[in-house]
C-alpha atoms as a PDB file:
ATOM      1  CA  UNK A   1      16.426 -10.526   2.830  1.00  0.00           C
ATOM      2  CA  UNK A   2      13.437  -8.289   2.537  1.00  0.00           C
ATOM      3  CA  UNK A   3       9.947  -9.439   2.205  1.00  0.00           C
ATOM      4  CA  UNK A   4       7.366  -7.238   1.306  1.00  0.00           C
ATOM      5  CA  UNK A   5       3.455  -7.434   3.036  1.00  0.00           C
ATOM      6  CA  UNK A   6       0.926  -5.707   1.576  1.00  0.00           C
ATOM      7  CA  UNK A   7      -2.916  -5.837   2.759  1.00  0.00           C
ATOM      8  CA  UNK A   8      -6.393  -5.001   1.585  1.00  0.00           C
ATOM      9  CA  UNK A   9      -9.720  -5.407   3.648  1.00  0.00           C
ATOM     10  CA  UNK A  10     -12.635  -5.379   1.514  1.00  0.00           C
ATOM     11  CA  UNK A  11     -16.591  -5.258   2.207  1.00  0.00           C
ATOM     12  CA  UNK A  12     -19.015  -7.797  -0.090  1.00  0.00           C
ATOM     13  CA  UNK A  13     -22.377  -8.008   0.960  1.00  0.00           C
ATOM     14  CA  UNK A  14     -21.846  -7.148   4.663  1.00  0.00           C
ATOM     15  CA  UNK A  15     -18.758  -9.529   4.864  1.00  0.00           C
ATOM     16  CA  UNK A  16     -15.515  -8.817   5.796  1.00  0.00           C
ATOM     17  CA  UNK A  17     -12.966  -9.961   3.520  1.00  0.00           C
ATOM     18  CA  UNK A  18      -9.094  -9.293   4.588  1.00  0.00           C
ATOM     19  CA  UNK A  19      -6.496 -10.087   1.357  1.00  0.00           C
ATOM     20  CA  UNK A  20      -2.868 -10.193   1.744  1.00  0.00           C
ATOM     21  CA  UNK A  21       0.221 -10.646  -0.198  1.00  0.00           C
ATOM     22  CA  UNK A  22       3.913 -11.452   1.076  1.00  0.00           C
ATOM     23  CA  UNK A  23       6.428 -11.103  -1.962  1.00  0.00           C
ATOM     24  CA  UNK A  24       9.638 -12.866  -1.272  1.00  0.00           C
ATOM     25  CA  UNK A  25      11.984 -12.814  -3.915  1.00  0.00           C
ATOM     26  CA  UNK A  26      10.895 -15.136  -5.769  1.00  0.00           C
ATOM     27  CA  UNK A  27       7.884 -16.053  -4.485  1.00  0.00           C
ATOM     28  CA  UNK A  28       4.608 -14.601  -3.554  1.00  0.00           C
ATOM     29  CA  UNK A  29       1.921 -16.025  -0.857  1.00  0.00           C
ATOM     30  CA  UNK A  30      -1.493 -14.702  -1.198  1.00  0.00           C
ATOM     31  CA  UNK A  31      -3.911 -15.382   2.130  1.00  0.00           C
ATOM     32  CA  UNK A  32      -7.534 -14.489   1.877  1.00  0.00           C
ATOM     33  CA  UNK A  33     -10.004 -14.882   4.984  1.00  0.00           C
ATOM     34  CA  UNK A  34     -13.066 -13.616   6.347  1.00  0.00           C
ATOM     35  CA  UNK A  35     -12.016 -14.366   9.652  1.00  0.00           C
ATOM     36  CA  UNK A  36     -10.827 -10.496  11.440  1.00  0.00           C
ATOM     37  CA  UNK A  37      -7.500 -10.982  12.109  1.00  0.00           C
ATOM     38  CA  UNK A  38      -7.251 -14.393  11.981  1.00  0.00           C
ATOM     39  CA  UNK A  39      -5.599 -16.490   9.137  1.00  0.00           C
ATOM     40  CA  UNK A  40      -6.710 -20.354   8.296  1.00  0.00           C
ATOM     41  CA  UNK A  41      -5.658 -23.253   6.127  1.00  0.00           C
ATOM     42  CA  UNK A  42      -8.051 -23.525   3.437  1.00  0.00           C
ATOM     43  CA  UNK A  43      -7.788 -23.986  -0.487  1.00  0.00           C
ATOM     44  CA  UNK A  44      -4.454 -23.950  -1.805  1.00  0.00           C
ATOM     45  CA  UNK A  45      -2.777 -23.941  -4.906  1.00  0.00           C
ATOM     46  CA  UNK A  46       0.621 -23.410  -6.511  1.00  0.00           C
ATOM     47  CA  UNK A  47       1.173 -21.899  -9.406  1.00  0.00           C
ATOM     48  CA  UNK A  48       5.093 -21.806 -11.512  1.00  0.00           C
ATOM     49  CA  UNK A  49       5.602 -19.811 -14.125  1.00  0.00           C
ATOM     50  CA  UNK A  50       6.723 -21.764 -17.330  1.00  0.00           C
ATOM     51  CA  UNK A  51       7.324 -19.867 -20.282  1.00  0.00           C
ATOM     52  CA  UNK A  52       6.199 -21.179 -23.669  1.00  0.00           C
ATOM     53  CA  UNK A  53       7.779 -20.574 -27.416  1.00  0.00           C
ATOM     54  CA  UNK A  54       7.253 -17.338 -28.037  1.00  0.00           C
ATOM     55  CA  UNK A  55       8.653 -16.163 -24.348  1.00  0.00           C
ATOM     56  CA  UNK A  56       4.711 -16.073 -22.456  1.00  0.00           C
ATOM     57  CA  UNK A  57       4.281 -16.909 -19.024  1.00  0.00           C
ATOM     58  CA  UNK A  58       1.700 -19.592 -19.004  1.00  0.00           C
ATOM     59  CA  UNK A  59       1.965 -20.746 -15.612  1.00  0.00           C
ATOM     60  CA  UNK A  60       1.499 -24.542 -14.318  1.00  0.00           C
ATOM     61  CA  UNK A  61      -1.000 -24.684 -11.495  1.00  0.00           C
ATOM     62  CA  UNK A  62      -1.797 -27.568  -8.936  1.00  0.00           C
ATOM     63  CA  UNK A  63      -4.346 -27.810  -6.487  1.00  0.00           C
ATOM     64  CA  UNK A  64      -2.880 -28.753  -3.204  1.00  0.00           C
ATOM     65  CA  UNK A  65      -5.703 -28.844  -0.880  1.00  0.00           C
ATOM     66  CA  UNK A  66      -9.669 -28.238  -1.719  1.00  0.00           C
ATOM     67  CA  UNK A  67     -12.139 -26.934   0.955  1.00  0.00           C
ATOM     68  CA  UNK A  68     -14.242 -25.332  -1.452  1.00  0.00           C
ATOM     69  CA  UNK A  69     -12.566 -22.571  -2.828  1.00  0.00           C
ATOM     70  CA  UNK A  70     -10.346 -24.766  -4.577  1.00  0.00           C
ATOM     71  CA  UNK A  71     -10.915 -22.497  -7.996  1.00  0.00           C
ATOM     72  CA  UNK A  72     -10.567 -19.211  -6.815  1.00  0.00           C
ATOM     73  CA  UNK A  73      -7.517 -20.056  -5.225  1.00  0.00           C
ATOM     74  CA  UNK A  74      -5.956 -21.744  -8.676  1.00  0.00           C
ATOM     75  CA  UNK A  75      -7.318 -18.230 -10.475  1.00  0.00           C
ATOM     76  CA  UNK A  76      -5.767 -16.318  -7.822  1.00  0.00           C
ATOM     77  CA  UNK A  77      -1.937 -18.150  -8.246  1.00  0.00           C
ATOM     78  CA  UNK A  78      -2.272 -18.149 -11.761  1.00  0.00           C
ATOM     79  CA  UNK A  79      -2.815 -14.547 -11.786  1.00  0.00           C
ATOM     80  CA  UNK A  80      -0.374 -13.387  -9.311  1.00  0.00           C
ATOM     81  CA  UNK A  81       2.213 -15.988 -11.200  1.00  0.00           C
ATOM     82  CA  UNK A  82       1.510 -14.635 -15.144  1.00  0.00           C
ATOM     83  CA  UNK A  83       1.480 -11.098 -13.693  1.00  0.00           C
ATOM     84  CA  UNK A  84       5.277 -11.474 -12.044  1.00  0.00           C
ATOM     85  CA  UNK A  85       6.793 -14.284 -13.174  1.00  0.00           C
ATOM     86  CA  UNK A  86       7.236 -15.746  -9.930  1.00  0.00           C
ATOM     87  CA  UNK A  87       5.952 -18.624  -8.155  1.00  0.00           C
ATOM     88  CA  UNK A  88       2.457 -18.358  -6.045  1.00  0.00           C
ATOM     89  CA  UNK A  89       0.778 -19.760  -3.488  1.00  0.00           C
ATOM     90  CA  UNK A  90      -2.710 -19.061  -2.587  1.00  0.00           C
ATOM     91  CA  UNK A  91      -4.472 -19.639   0.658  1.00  0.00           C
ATOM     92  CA  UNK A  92      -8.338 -19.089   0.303  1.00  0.00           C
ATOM     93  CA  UNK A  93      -9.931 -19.742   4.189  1.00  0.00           C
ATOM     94  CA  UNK A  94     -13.490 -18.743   3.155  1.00  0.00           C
ATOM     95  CA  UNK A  95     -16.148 -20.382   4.919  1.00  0.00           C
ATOM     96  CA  UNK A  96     -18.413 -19.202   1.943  1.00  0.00           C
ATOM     97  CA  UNK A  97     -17.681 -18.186  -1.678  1.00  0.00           C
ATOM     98  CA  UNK A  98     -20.187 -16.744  -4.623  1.00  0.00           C
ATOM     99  CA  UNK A  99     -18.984 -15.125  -7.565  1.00  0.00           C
ATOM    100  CA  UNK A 100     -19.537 -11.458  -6.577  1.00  0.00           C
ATOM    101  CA  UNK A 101     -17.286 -12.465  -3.298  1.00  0.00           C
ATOM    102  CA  UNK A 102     -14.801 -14.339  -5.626  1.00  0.00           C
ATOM    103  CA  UNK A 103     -15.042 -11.369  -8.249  1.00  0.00           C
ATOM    104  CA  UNK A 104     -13.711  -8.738  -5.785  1.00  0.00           C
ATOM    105  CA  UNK A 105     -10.975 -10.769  -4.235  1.00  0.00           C
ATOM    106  CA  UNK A 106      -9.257 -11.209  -7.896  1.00  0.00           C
ATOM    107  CA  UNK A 107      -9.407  -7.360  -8.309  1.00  0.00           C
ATOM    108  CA  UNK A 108      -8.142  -6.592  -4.808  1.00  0.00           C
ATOM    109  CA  UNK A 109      -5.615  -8.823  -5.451  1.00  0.00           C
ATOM    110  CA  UNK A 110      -4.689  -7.278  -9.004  1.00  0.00           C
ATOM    111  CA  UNK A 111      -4.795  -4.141  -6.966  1.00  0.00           C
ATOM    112  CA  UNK A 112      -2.282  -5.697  -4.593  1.00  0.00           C
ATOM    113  CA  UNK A 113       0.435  -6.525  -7.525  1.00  0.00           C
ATOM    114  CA  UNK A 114      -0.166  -3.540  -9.574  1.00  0.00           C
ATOM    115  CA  UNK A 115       0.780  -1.297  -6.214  1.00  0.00           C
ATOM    116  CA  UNK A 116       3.994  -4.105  -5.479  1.00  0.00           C
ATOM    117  CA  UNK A 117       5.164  -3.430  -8.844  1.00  0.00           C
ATOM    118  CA  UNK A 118       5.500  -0.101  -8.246  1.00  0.00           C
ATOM    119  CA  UNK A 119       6.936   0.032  -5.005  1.00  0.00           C
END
């Protein structure tokens, strides 16, 4: 069974902001904190990847806990789930979140899955 862990730290207004991805096989878990080195429950949301008529994903997300990043975590699962037709679960442990924060975590994270599609 291999599982795949890919990382990127990031710098938004003088925070730290570490985002990683595990891809299982048919899975993927994104964590996001602003904690160095140190992971949290926080938001969390699940997203499955349903396809409709004409053979789009147009995955089905659920909130699963709010702490105040409840959104960014349902765009992140979405994304990661449309983008690889797998299921996602995002973990956002932010103790803050504006949209210039929120707006560089989805493109580190589209960084994320464009580099584990290529690998």
């Amino acid at each position: 069974m291999t599982i795949s862990i890919v990382e990127e730290a990031l710098e938004v207004k003088k925070a730290k902001v570490s985002v990683s991805i595990l891809g299982l096989k048919n899975a993927l878990i994104i964590l996001v904190t602003d904690q160095r080195n140190e992971y949290r429950i926080g938001s969390m949301a699940l997203a499955t990847p349903v396809a409709d008529r004409i053979g789009e994903t147009l995955p089905s997300v659920v909130t699963l806990l709010g702490t105040g990043g409840e959104l960014l975590a349902k765009v992140l699962a979405r994304k990661a789930s449309a983008n690889t037709g797998r299921i996602s679960l995002s973990i956002v442990g932010l103790r803050e979140t504006d949209s210039e924060t929120a707006s560089s975590i989805v493109k580190a994270v589209e960084k994320i899955l464009e580099k584990m599609k290529r690998e």
